[in-house]
Protein backbone atom coordinates (compact mmCIF):
# COMPACT_ATOMS: atom_id res chain seq x y z
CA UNK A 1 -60.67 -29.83 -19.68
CA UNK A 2 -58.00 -32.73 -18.75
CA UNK A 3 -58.63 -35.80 -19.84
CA UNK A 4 -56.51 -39.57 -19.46
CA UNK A 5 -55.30 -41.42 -22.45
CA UNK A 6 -52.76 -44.01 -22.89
CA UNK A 7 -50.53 -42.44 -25.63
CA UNK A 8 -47.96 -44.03 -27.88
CA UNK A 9 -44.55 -42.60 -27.27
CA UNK A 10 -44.46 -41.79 -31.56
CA UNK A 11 -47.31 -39.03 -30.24
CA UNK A 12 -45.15 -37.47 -27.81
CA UNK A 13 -42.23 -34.96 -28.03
CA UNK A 14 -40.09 -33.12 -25.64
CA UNK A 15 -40.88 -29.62 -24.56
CA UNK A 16 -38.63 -27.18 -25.48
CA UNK A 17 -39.67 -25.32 -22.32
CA UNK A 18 -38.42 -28.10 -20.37
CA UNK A 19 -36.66 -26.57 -16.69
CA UNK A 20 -33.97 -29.47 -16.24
CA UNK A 21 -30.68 -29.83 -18.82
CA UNK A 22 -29.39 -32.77 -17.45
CA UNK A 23 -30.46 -35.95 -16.38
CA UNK A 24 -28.31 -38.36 -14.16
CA UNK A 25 -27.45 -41.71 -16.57
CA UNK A 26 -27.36 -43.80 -13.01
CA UNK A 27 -31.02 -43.03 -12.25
CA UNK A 28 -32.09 -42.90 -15.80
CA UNK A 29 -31.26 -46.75 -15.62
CA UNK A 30 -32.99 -47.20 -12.20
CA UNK A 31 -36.14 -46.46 -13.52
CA UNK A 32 -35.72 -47.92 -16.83
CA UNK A 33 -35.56 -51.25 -14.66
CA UNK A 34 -38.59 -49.92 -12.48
CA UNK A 35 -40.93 -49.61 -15.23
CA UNK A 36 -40.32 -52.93 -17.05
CA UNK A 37 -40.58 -55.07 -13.52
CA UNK A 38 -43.52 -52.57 -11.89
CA UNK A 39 -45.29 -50.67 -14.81
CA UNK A 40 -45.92 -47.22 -14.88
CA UNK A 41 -46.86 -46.01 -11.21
CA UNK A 42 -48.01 -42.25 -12.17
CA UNK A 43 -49.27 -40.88 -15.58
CA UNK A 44 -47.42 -38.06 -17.16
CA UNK A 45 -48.83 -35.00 -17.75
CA UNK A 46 -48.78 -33.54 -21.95
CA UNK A 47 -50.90 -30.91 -24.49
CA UNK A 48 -51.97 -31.08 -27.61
CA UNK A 49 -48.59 -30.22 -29.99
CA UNK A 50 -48.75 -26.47 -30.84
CA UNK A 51 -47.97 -27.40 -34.52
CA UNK A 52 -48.48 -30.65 -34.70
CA UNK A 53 -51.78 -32.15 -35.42
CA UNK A 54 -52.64 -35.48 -33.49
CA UNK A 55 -48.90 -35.26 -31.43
CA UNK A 56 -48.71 -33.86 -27.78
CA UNK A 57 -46.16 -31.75 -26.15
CA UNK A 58 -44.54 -33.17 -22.73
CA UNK A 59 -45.83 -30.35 -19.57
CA UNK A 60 -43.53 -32.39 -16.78
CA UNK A 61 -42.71 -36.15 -17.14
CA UNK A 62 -39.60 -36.09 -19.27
CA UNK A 63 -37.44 -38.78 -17.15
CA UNK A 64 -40.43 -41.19 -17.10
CA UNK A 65 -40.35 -40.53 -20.89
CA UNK A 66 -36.55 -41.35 -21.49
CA UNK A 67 -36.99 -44.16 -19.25
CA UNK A 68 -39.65 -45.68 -20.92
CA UNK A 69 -38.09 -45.51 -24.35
CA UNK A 70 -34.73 -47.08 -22.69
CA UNK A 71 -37.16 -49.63 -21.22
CA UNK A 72 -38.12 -50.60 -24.65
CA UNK A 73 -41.92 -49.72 -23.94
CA UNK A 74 -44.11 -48.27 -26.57
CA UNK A 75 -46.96 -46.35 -24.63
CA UNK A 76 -47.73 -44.77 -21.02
CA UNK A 77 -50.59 -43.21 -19.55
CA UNK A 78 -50.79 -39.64 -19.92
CA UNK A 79 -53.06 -36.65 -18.63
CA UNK A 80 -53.58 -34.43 -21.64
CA UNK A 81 -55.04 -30.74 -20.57
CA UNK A 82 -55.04 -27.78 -22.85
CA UNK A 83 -52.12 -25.11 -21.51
CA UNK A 84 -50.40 -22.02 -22.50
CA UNK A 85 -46.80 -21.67 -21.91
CA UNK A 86 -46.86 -19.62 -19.21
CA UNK A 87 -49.22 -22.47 -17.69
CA UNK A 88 -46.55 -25.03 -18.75
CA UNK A 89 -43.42 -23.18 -17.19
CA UNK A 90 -45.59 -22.65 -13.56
CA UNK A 91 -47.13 -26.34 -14.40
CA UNK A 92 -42.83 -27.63 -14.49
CA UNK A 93 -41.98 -25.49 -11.65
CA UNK A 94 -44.59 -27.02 -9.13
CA UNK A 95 -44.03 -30.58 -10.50
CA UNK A 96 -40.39 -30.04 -10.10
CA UNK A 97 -40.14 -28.32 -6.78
CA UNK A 98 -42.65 -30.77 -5.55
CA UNK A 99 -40.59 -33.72 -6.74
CA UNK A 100 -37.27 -31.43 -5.14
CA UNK A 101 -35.42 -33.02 -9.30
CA UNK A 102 -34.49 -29.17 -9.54
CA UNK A 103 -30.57 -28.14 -9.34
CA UNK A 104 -29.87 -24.28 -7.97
CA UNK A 105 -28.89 -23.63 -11.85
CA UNK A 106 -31.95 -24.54 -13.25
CA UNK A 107 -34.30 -22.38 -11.40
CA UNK A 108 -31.81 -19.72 -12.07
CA UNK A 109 -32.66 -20.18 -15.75
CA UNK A 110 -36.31 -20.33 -14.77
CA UNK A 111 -36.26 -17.26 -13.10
CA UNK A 112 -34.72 -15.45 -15.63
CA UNK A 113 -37.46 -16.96 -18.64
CA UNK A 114 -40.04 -15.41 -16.65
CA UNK A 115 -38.59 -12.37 -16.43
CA UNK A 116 -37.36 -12.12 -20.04
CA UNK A 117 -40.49 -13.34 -21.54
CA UNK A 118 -43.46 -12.88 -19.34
CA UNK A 119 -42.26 -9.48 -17.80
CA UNK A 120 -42.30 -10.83 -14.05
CA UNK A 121 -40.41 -8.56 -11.82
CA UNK A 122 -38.25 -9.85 -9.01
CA UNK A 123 -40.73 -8.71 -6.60
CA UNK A 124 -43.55 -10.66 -8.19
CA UNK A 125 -42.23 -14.01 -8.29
CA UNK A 126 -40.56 -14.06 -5.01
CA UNK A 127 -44.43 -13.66 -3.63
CA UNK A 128 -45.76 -15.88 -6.05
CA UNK A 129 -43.11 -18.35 -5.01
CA UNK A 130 -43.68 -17.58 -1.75
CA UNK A 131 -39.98 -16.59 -1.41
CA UNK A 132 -37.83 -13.88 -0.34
CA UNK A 133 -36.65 -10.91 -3.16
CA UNK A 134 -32.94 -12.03 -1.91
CA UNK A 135 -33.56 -15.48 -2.74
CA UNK A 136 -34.68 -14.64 -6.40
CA UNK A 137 -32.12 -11.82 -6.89
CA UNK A 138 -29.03 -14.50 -6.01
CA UNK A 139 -30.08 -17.24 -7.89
CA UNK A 140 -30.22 -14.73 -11.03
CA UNK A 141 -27.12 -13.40 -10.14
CA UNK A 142 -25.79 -17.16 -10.47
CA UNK A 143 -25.85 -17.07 -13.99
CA UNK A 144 -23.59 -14.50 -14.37
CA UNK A 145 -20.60 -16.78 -13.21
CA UNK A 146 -21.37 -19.08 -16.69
CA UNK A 147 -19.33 -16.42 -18.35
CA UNK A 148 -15.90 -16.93 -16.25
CA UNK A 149 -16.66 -20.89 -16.40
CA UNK A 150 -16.66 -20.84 -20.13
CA UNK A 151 -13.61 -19.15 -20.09
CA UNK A 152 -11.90 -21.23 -17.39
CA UNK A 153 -13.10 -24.02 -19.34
CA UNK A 154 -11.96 -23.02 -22.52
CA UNK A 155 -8.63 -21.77 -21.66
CA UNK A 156 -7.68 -24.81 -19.82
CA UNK A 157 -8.92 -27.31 -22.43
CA UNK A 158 -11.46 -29.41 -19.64
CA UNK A 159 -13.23 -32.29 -21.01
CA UNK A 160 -16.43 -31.04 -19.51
CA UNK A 161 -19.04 -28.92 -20.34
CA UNK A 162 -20.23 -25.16 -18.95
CA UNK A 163 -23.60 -26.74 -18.06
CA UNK A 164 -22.24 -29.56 -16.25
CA UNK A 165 -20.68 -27.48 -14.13
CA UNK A 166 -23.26 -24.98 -12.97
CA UNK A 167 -25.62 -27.68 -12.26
CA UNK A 168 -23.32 -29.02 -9.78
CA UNK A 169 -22.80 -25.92 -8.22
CA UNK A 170 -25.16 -24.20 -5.80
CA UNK A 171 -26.42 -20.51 -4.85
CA UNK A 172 -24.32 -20.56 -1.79
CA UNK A 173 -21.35 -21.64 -3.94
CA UNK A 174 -21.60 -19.37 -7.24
CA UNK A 175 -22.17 -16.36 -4.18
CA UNK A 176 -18.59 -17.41 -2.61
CA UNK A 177 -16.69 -17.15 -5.63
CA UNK A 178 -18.20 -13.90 -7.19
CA UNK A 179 -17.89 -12.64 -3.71
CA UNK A 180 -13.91 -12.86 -4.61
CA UNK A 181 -11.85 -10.09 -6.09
CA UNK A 182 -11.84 -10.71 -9.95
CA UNK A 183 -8.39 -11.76 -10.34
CA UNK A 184 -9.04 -14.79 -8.02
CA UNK A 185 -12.20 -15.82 -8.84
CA UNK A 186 -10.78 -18.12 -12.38
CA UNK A 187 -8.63 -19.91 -10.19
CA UNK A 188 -12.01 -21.16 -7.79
CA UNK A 189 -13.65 -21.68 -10.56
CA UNK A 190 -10.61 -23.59 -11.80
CA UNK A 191 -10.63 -25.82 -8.91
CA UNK A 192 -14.13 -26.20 -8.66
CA UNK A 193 -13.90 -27.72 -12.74
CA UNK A 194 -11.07 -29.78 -12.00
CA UNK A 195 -13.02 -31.15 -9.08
CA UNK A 196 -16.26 -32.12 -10.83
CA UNK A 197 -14.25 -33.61 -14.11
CA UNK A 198 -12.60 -35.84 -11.62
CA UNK A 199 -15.82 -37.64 -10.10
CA UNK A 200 -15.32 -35.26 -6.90
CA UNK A 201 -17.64 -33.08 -5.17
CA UNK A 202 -16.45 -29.02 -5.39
CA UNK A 203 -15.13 -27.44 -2.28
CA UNK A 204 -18.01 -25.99 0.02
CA UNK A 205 -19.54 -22.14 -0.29
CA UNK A 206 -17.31 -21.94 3.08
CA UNK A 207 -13.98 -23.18 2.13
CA UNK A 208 -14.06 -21.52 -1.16
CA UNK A 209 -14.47 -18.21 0.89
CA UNK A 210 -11.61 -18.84 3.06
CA UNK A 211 -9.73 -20.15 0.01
CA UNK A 212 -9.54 -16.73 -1.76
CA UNK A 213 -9.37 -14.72 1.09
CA UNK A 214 -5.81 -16.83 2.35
CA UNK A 215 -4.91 -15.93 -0.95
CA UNK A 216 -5.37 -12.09 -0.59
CA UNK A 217 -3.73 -12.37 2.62
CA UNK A 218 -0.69 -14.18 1.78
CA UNK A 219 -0.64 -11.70 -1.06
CA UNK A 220 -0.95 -8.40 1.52
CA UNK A 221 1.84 -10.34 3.51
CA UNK A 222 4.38 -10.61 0.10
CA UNK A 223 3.82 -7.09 -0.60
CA UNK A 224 4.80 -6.22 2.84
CA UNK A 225 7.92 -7.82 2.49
CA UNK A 226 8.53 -6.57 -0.45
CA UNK A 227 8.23 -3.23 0.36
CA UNK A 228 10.37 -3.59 3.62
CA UNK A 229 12.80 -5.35 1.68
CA UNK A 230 13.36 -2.19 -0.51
CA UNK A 231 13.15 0.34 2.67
CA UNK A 232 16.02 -2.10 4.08
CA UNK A 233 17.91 -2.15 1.18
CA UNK A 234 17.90 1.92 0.64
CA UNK A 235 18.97 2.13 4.63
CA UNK A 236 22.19 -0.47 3.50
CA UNK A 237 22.71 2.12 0.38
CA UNK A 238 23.10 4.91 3.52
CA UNK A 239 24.80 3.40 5.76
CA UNK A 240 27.40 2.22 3.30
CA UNK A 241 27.57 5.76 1.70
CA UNK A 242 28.65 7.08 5.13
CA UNK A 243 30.95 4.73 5.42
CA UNK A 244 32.96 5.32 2.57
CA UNK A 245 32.49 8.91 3.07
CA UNK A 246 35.90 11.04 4.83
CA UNK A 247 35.34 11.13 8.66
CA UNK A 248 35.34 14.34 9.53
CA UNK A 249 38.14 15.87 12.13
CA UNK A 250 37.53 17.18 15.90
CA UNK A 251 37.53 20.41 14.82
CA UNK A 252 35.09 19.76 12.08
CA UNK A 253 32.63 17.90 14.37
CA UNK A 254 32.79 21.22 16.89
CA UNK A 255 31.57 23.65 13.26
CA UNK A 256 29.00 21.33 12.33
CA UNK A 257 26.96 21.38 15.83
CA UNK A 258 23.61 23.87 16.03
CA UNK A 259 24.20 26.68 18.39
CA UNK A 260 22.99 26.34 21.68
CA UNK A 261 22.13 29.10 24.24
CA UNK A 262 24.18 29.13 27.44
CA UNK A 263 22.53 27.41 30.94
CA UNK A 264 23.64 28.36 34.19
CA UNK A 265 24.30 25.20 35.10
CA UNK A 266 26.55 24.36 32.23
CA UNK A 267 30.18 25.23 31.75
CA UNK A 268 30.95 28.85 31.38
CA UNK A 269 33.22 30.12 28.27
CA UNK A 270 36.00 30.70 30.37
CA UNK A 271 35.99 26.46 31.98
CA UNK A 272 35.23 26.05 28.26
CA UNK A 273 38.73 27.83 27.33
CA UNK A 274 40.71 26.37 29.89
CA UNK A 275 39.24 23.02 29.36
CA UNK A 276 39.94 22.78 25.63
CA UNK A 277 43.81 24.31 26.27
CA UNK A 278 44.56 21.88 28.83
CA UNK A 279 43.37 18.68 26.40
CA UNK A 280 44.54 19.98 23.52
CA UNK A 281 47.41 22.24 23.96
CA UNK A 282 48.31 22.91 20.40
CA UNK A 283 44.63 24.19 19.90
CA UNK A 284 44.60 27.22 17.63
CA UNK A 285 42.39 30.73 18.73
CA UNK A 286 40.65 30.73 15.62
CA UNK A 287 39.08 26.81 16.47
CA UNK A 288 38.18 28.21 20.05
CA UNK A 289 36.46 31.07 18.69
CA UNK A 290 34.60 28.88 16.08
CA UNK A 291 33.36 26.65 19.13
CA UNK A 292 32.81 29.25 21.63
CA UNK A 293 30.29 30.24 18.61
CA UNK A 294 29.00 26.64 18.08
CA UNK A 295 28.87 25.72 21.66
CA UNK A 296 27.45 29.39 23.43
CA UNK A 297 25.63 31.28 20.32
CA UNK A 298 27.76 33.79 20.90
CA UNK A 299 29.28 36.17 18.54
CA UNK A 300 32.62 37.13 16.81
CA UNK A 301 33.34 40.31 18.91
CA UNK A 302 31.77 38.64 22.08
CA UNK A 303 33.69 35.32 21.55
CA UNK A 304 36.93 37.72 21.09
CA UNK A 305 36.11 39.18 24.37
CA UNK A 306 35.48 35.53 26.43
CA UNK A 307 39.36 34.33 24.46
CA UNK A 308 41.06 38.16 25.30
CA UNK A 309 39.55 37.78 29.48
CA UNK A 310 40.92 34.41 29.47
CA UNK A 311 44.28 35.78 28.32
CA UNK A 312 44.52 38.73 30.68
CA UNK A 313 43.69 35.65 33.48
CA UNK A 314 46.91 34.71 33.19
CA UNK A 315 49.48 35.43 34.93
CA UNK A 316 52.51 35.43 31.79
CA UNK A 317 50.92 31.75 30.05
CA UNK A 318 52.23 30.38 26.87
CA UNK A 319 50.04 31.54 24.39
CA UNK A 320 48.00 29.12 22.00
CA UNK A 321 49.43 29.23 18.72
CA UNK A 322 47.87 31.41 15.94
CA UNK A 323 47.20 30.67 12.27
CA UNK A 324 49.74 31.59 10.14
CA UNK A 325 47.35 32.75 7.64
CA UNK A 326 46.68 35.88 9.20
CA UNK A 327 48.93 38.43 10.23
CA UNK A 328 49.23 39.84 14.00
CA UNK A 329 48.72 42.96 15.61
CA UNK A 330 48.41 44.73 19.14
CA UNK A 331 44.43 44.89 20.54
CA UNK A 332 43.91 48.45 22.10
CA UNK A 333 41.74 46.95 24.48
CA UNK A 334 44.16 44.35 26.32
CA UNK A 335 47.32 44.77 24.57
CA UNK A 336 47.66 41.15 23.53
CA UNK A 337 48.54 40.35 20.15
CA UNK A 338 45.34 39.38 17.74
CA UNK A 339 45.16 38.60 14.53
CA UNK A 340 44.80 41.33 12.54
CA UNK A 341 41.59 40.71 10.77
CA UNK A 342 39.46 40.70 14.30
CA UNK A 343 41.12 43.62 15.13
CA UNK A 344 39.92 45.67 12.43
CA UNK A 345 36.40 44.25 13.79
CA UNK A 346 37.23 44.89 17.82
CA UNK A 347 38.25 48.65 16.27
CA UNK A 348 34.48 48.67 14.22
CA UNK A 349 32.54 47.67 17.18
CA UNK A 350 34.27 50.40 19.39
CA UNK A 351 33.62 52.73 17.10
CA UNK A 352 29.69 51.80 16.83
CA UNK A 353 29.70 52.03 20.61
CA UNK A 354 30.87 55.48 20.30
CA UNK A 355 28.57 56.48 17.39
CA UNK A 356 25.32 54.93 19.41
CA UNK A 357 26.24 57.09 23.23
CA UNK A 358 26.96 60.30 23.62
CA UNK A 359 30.36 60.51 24.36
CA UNK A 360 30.02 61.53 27.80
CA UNK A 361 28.87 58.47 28.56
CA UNK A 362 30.96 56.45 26.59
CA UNK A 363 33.73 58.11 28.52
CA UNK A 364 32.68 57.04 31.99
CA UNK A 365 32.03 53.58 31.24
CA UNK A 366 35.75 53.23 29.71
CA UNK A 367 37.08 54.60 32.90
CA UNK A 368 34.71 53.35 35.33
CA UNK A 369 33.82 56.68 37.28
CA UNK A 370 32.26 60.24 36.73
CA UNK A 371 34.37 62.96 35.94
């Protein structure tokens, strides 16, 4: 059963379940001065010390405690009631959240005491709270941003404390920068610590989202033009290669094009022949049979044929000139001079006709009528 009692401030001791680390000096001193011009407006609230015969325990009432001993009082009215401390941490929460002298980091640590050591689930205190499961399960997840802080802190050499910083920070905050890929989110936190050292508030749950992610971007957008740098630079490698390479001749050009089937409405072999004679006079037959091949898909015997019609044509024309790596010899089949070589094949394929037809046959075609 509670009972009042003005207590000496000897008698009473902090709790060590106390919710709030910090306490703001500014205010501290505010009601310091309230207390020694108005008195004490509202008694605090202790129990009887678990250990300590006599003393009390503080339930909620610590800054009206450190103000009164910076006042330079030595008592205050008190409400003493006999509590476990499971009643004491619910007894601090209601005071606290009543009062609205709670940070976002320090019911994050609440939270997470009544899970660890009363065996609360998330589900449980959210409707005990009267609060959403989301709203419990991202205030614990707050806590796990202490870790990079320290770091941050530690690495940098900041004249502040890890504590100091989370209990400036809120839910909304600690979500934006864990929110960030991992390799951004010590330089938020760096800002954010640079920010509080320096008297200033940190940047908004917004603008450190948008921070990181113009970050990411402008790192997307580097990479880019990175990688088109080195495509660009491999085309340069190319083009200069070809440039330095030997430009191939006319007749070169003609070998190196793909074979393409004759159209009706494209030159025949024969324009083709008379074409290439009359541009280039000194033409040789073995470059006109290599493009009658390139150009018409056609083959050695039947690009022999197309250059022998042409010949027979003509009325007594100056012959193209032949290579001189191939002797010449009399064709059986137009009694122009050949080079030897693709008369041995013109004699081949004559004789295959022969071998496939009865001869018969093979007869009356050469001379055009039965006999």
């Amino acid at each position: 059963m509670a009972e009042f009692l003005r207590l000496s401030l000897d008698v009473i001791h902090p709790s060590p379940l106390q919710m709030r680390l910090g306490m703001d000096a500014e205010a501290l001193r505010e009601l310091a001065e309230s207390l020694r011009r108005d008195g004490q407006q509202r008694p605090i609230k202790v129990r009887p010390h678990p250990s300590r015969a006599g003393e009390y325990e503080i339930v909620y009432g610590h800054r009206t405690y450190e103000a009164a001993k910076l006042a330079g009082l030595s008592e205050l009215d008190a409400i003493v009631e006999e509590m476990s401390d499971e009643e004491v941490m619910w007894a601090q929460w209601a005071e606290n959240e009543y009062r609205e002298a709670l940070c976002d980091y320090d019911r994050a640590r609440w939270l997470k005491k009544m899970i660890d050591e009363y065996g609360y689930s998330t589900r449980e205190l959210a409707d005990k709270l009267r609060k959403s499961q989301p709203w419990v399960v991202y205030h614990l997840k707050m806590l796990e941003l202490e870790e990079v802080i320290t770091r941050v802190i530690t690495s940098r050499d900041f004249d502040i404390s890890p504590v100091e910083v989370m209990r400036k920070l809120s839910e909304r905050q600690a979500r934006a920068i864990r929110s960030a890929p991992e390799r951004y989110q010590e330089a938020l936190v760096e800002h954010v610590v640079f920010a509080i050292q320096h008297g200033l508030e940190p940047p908004s749950a917004h603008a450190l989202e948008e921070m990181w992610k113009l970050w990411e971007k402008a790192e997307n957008y580097s990479k880019l033009l990175e990688d088109e740098s080195e495509s660009l630079e491999e085309e340069l490698e190319e083009v200069y290669k070809k440039e330095e390479a030997p430009q191939p001749s006319m007749e070169e050009l003609e070998l190196q094009r793909e074979p393409t089937p004759h159209k009706e409405h494209e030159v025949s072999p024969r324009e083709f022949i008379e074409e290439t004679f009359r541009r280039w006079p000194g033409a040789t037959e073995e470059f006109i049979i290599h493009s009658l091949k390139s150009k018409f898909g056609l083959s050695d015997i039947e690009a022999w044929n197309e250059l022998h019609a042409y010949y027979k044509s003509r009325q007594g024309p100056t012959k193209p000139k032949t290579s001189t790596s191939r002797e010449n010899a009399v064709c059986p089949l137009c009694c122009q001079r050949v080079p030897a070589l693709d008369l041995q094949a013109r004699i081949e394929e004559l004789l295959y006709t022969m071998a496939e037809k009865p001869l018969g046959e093979w007869i009356k075609e050469a001379i055009g009528h039965e006999f």
